[in-house]
PDB file of N, CA and C in Angstrom:
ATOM      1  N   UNK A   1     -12.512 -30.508   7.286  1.00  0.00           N
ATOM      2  CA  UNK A   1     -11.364 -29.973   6.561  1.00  0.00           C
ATOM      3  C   UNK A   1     -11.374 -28.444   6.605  1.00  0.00           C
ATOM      4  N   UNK A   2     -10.632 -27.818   6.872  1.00  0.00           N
ATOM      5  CA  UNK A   2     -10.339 -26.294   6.966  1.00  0.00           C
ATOM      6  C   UNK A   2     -10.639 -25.715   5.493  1.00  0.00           C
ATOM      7  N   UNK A   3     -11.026 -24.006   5.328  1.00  0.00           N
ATOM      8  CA  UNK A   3     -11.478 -23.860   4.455  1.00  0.00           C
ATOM      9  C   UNK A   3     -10.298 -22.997   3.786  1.00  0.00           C
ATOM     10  N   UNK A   4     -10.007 -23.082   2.542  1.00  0.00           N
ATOM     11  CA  UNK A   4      -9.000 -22.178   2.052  1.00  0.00           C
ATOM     12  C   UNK A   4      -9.459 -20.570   2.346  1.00  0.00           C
ATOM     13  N   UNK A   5      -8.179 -19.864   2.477  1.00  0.00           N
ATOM     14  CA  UNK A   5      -8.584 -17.919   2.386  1.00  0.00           C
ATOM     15  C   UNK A   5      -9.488 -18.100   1.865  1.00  0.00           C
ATOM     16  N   UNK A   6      -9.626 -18.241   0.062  1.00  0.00           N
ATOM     17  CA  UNK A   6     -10.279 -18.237  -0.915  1.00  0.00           C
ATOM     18  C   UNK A   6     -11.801 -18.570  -0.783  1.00  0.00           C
ATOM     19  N   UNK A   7     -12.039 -19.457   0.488  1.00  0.00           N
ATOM     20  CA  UNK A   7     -13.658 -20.110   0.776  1.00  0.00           C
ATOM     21  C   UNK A   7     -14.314 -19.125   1.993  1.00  0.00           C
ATOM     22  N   UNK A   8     -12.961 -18.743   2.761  1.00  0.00           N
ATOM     23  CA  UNK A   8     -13.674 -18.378   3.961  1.00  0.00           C
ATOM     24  C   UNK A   8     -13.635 -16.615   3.429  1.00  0.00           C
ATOM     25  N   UNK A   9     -12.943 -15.812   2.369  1.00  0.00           N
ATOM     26  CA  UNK A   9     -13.478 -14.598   2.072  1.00  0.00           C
ATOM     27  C   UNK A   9     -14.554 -14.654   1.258  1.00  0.00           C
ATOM     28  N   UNK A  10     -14.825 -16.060   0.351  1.00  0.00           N
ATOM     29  CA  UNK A  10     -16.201 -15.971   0.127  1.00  0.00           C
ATOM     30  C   UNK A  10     -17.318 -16.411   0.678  1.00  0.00           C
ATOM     31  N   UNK A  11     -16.841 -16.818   1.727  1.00  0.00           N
ATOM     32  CA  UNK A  11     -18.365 -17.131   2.865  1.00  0.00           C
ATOM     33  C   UNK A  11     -18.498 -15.881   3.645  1.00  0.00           C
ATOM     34  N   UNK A  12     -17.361 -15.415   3.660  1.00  0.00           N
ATOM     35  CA  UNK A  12     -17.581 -13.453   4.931  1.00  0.00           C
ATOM     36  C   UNK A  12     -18.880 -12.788   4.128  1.00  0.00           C
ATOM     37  N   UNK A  13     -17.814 -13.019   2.450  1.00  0.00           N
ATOM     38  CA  UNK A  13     -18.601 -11.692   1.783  1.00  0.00           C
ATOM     39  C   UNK A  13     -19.925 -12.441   1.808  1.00  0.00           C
ATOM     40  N   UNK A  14     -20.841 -13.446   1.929  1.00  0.00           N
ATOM     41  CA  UNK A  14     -21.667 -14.143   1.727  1.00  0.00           C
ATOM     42  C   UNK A  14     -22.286 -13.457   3.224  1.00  0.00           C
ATOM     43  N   UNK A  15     -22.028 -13.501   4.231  1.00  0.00           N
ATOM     44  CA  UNK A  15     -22.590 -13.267   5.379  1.00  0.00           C
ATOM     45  C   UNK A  15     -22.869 -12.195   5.478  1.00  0.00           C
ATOM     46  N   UNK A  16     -21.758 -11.048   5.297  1.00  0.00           N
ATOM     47  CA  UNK A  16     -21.677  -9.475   4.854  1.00  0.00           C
ATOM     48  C   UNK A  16     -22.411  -9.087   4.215  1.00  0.00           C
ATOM     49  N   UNK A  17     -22.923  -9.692   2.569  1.00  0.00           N
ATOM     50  CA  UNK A  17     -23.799  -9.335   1.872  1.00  0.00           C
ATOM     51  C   UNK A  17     -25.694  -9.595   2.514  1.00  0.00           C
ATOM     52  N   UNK A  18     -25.197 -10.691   3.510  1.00  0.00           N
ATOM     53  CA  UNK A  18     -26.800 -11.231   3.977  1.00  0.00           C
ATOM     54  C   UNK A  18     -27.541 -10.009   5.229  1.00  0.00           C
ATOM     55  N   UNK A  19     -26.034 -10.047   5.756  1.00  0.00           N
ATOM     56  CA  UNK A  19     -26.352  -8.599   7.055  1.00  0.00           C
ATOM     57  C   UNK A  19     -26.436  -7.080   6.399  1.00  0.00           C
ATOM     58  N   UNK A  20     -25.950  -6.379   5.383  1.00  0.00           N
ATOM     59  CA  UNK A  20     -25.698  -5.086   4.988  1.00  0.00           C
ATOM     60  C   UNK A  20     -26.447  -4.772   4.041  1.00  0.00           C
ATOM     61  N   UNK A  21     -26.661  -6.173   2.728  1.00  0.00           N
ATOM     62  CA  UNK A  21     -26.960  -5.895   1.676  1.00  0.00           C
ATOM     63  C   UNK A  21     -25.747  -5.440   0.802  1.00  0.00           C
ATOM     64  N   UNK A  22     -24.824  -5.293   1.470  1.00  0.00           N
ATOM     65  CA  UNK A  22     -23.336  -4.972   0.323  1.00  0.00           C
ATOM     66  C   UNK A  22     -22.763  -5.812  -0.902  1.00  0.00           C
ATOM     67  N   UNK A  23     -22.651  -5.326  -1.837  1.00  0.00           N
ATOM     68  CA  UNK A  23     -22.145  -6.006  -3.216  1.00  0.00           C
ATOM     69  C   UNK A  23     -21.353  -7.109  -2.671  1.00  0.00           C
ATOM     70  N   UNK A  24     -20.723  -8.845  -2.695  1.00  0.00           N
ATOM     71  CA  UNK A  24     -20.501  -9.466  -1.991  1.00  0.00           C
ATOM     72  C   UNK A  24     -18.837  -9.407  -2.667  1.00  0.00           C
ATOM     73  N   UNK A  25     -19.203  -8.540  -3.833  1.00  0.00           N
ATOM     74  CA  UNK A  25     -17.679  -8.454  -4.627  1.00  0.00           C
ATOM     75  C   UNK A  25     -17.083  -7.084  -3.970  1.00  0.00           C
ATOM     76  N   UNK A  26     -17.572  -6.214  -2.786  1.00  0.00           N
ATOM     77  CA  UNK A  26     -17.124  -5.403  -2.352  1.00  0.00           C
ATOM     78  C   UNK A  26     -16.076  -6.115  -0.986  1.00  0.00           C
ATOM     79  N   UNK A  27     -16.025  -6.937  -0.812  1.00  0.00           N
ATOM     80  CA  UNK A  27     -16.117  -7.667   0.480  1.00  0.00           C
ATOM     81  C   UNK A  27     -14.058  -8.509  -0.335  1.00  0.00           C
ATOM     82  N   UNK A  28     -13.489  -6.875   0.074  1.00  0.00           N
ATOM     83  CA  UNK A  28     -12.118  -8.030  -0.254  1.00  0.00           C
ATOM     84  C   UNK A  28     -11.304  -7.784   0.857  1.00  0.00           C
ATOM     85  N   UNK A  29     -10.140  -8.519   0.773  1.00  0.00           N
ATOM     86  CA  UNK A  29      -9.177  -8.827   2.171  1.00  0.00           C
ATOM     87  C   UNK A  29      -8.485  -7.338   2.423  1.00  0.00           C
ATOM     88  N   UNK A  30      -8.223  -6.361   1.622  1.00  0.00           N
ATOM     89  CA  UNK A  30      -8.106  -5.045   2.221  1.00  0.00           C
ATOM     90  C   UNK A  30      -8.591  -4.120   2.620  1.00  0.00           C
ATOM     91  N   UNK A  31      -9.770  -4.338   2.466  1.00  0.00           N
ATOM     92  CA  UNK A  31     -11.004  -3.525   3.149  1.00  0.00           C
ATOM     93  C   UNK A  31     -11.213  -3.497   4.693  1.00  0.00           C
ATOM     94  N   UNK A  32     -11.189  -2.271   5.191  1.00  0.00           N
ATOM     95  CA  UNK A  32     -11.563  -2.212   6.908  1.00  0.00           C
ATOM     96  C   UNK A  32     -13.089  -2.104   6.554  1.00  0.00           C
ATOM     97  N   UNK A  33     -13.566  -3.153   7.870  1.00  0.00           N
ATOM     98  CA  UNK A  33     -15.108  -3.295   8.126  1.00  0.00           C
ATOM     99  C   UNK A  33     -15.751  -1.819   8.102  1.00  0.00           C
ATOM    100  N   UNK A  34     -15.076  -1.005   9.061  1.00  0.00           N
ATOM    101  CA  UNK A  34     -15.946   0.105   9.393  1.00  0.00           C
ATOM    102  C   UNK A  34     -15.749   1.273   8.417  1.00  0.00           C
ATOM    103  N   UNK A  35     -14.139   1.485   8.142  1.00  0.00           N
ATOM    104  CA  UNK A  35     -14.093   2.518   7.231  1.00  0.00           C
ATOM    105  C   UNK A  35     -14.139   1.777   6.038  1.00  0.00           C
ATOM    106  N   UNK A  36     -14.149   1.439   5.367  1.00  0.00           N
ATOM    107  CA  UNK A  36     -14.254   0.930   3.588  1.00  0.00           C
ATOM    108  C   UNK A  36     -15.530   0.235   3.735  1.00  0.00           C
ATOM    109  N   UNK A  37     -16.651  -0.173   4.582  1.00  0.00           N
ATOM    110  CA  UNK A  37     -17.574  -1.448   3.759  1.00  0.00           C
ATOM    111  C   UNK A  37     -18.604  -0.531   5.251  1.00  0.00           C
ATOM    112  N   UNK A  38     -18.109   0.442   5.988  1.00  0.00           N
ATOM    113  CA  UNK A  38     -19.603   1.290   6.572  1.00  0.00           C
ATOM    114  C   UNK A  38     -20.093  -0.003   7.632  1.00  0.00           C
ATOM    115  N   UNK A  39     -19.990  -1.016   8.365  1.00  0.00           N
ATOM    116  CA  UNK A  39     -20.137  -1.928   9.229  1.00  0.00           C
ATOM    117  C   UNK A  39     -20.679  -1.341  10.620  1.00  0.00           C
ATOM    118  N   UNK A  40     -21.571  -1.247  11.082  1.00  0.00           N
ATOM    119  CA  UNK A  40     -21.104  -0.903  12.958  1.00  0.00           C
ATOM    120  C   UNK A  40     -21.126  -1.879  13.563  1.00  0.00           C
ATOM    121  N   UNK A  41     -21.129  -1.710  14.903  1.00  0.00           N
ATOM    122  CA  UNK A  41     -20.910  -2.838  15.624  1.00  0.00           C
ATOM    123  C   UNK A  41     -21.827  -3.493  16.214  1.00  0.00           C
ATOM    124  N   UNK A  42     -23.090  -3.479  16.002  1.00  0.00           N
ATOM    125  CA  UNK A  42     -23.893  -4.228  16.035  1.00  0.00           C
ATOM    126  C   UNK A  42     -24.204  -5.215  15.004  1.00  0.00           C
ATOM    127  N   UNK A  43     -24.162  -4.965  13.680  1.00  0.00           N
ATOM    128  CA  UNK A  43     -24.034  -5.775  12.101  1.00  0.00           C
ATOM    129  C   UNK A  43     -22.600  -6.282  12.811  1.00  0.00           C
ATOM    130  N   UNK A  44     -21.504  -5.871  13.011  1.00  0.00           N
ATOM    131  CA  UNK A  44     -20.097  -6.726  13.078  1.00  0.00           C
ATOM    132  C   UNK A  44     -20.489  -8.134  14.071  1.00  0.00           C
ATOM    133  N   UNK A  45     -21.345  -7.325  14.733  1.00  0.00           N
ATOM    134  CA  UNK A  45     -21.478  -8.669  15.961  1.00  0.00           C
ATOM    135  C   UNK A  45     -22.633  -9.899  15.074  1.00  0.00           C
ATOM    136  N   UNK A  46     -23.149  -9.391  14.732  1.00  0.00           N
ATOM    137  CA  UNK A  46     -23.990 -10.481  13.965  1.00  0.00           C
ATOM    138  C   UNK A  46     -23.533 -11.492  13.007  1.00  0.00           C
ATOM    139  N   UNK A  47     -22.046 -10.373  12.231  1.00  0.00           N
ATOM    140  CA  UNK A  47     -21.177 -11.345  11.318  1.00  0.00           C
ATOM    141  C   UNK A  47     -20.310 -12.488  12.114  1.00  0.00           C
ATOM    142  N   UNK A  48     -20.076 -11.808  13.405  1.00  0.00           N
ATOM    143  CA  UNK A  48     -18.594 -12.685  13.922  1.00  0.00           C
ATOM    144  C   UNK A  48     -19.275 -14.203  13.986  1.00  0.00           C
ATOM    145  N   UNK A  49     -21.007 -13.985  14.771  1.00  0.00           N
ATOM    146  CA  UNK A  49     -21.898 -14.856  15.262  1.00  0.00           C
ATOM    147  C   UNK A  49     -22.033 -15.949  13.459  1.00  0.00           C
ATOM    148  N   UNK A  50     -22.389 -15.222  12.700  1.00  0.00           N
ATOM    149  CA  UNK A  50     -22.825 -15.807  11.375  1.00  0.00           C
ATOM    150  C   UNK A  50     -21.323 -16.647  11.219  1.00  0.00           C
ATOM    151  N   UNK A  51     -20.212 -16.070  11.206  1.00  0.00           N
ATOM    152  CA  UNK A  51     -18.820 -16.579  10.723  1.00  0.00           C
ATOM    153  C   UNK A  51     -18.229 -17.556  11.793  1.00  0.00           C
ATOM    154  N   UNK A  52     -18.458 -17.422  12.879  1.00  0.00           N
ATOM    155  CA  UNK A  52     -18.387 -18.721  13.964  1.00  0.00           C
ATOM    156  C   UNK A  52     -19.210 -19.999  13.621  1.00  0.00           C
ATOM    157  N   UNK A  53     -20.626 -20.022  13.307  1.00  0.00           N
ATOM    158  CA  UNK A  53     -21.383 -21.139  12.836  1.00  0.00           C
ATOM    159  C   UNK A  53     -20.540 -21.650  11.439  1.00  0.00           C
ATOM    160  N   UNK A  54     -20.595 -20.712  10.316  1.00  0.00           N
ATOM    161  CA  UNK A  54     -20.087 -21.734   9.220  1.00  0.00           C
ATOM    162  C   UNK A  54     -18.858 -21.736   9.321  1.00  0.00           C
ATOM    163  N   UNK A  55     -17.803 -21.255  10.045  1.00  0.00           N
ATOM    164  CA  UNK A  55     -17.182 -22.089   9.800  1.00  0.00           C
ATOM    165  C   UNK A  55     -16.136 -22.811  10.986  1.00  0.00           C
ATOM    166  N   UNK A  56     -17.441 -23.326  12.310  1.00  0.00           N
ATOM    167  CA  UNK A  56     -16.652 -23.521  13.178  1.00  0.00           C
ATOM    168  C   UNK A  56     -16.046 -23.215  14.318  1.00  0.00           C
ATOM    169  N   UNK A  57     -16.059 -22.158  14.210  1.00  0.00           N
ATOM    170  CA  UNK A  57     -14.832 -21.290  14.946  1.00  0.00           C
ATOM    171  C   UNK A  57     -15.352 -20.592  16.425  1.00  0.00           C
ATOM    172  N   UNK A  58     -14.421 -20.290  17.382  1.00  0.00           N
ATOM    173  CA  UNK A  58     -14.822 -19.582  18.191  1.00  0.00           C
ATOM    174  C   UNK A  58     -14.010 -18.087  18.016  1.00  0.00           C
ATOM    175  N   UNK A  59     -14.529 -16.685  17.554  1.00  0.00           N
ATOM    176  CA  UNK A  59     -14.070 -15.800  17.699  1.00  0.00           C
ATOM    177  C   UNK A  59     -14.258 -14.863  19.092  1.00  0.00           C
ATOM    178  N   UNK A  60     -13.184 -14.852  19.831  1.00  0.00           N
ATOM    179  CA  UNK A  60     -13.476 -13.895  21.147  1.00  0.00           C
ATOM    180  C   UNK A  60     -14.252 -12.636  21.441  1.00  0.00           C
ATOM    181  N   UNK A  61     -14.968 -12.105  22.259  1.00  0.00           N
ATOM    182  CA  UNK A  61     -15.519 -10.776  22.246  1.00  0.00           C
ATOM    183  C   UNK A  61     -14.145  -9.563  21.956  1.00  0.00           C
ATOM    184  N   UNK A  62     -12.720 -10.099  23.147  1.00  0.00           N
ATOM    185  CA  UNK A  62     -11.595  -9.208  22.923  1.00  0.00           C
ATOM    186  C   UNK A  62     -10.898  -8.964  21.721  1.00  0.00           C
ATOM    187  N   UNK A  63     -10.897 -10.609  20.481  1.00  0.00           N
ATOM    188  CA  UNK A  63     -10.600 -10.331  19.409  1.00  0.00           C
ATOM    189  C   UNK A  63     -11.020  -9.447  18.512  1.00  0.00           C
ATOM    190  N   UNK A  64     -12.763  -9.277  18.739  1.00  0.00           N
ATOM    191  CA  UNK A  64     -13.338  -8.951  17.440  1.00  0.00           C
ATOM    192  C   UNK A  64     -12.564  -7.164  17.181  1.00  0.00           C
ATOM    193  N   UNK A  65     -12.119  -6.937  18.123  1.00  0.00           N
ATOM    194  CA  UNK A  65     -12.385  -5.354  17.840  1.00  0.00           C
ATOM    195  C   UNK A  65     -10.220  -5.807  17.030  1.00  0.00           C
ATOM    196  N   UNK A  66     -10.053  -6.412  17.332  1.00  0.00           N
ATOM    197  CA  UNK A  66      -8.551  -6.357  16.578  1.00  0.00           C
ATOM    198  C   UNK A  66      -8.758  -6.946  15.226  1.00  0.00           C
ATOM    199  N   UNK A  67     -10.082  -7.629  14.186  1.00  0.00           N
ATOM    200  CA  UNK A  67     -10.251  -7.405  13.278  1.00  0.00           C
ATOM    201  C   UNK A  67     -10.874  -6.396  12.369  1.00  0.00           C
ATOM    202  N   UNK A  68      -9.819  -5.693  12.452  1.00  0.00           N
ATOM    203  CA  UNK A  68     -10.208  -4.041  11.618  1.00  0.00           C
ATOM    204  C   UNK A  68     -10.519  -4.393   9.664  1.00  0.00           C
ATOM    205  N   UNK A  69      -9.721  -5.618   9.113  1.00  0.00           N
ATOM    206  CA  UNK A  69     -10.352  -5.863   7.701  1.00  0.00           C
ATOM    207  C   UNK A  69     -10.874  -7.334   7.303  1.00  0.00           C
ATOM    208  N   UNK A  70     -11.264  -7.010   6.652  1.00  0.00           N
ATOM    209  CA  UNK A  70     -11.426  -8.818   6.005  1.00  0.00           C
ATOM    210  C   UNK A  70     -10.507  -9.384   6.103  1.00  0.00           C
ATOM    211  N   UNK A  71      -9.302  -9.318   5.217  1.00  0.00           N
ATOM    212  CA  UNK A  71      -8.316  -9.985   5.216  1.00  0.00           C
ATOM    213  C   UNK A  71      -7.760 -10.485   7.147  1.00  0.00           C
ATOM    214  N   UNK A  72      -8.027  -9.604   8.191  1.00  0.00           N
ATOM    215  CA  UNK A  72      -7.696 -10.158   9.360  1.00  0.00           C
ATOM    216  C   UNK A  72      -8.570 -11.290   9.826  1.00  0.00           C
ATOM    217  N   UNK A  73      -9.851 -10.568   9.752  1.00  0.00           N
ATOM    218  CA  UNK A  73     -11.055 -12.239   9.922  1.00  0.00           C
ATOM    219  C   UNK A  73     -10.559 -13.284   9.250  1.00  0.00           C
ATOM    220  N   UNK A  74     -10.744 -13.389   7.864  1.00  0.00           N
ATOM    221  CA  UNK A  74      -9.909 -14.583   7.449  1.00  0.00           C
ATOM    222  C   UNK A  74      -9.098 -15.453   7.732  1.00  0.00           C
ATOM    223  N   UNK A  75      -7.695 -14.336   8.473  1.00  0.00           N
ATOM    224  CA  UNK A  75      -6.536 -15.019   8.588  1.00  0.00           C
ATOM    225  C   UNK A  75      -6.798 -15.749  10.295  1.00  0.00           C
ATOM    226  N   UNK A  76      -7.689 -15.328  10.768  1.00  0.00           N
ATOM    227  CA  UNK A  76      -8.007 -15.178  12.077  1.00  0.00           C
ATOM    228  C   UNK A  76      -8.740 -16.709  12.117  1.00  0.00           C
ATOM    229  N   UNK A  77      -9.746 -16.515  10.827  1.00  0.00           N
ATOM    230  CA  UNK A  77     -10.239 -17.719  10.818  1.00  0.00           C
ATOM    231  C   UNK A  77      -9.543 -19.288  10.229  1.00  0.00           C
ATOM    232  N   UNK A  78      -8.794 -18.622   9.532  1.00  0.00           N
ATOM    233  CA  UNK A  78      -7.942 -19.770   9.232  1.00  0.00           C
ATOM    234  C   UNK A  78      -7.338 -20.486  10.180  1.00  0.00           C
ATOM    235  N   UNK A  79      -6.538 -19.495  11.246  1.00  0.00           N
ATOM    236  CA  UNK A  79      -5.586 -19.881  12.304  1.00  0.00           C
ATOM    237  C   UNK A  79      -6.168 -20.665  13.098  1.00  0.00           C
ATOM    238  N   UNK A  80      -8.186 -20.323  13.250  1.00  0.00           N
ATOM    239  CA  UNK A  80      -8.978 -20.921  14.418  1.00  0.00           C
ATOM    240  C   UNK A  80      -8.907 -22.268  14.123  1.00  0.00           C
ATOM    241  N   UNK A  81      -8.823 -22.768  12.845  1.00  0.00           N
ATOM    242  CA  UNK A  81      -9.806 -24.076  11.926  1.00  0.00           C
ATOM    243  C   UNK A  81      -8.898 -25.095  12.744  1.00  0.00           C
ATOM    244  N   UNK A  82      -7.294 -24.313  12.937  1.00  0.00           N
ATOM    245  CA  UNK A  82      -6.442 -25.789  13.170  1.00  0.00           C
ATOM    246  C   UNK A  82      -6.369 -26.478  12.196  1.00  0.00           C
TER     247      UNK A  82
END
């Protein structure tokens, strides 16, 4: 069963908080990875990897760089679940 917004921004911030150490309540859908939550792209690559296992999904190498916030992963991931 596909996961609501609501599950899959709290599994990001869950992954986010496991890779950064970041408050997991910092981790909301308007936040850009790099400018608002400090991410590079080596931690980003570890999340896409962490966020493909739970929940499924295949995120592209070409996509990742067109998710600039949470809220795009999400919606990104939603769209993947089918």
């Amino acid at each position: 069963m596909a996961a609501s917004e609501q599950e899959i921004l709290e599994g990001l911030a869950e992954i986010v908080n496991e890779e950064t150490g970041l408050d997991q309540g910092d981790v909301q859908l308007d936040k850009s990875f790099t400018e608002d939550l400090d991410i590079d792209s080596l931690s980003m690559m570890t999340i896409v990897v962490n966020a493909e296992e739970k929940f499924g999904v295949r995120i592209p190498d070409e996509e990742v760089k067109n998710l600039k916030t949470v809220g795009d992963a999400v919606s990104f991931i939603q769209k993947s679940q089918g």
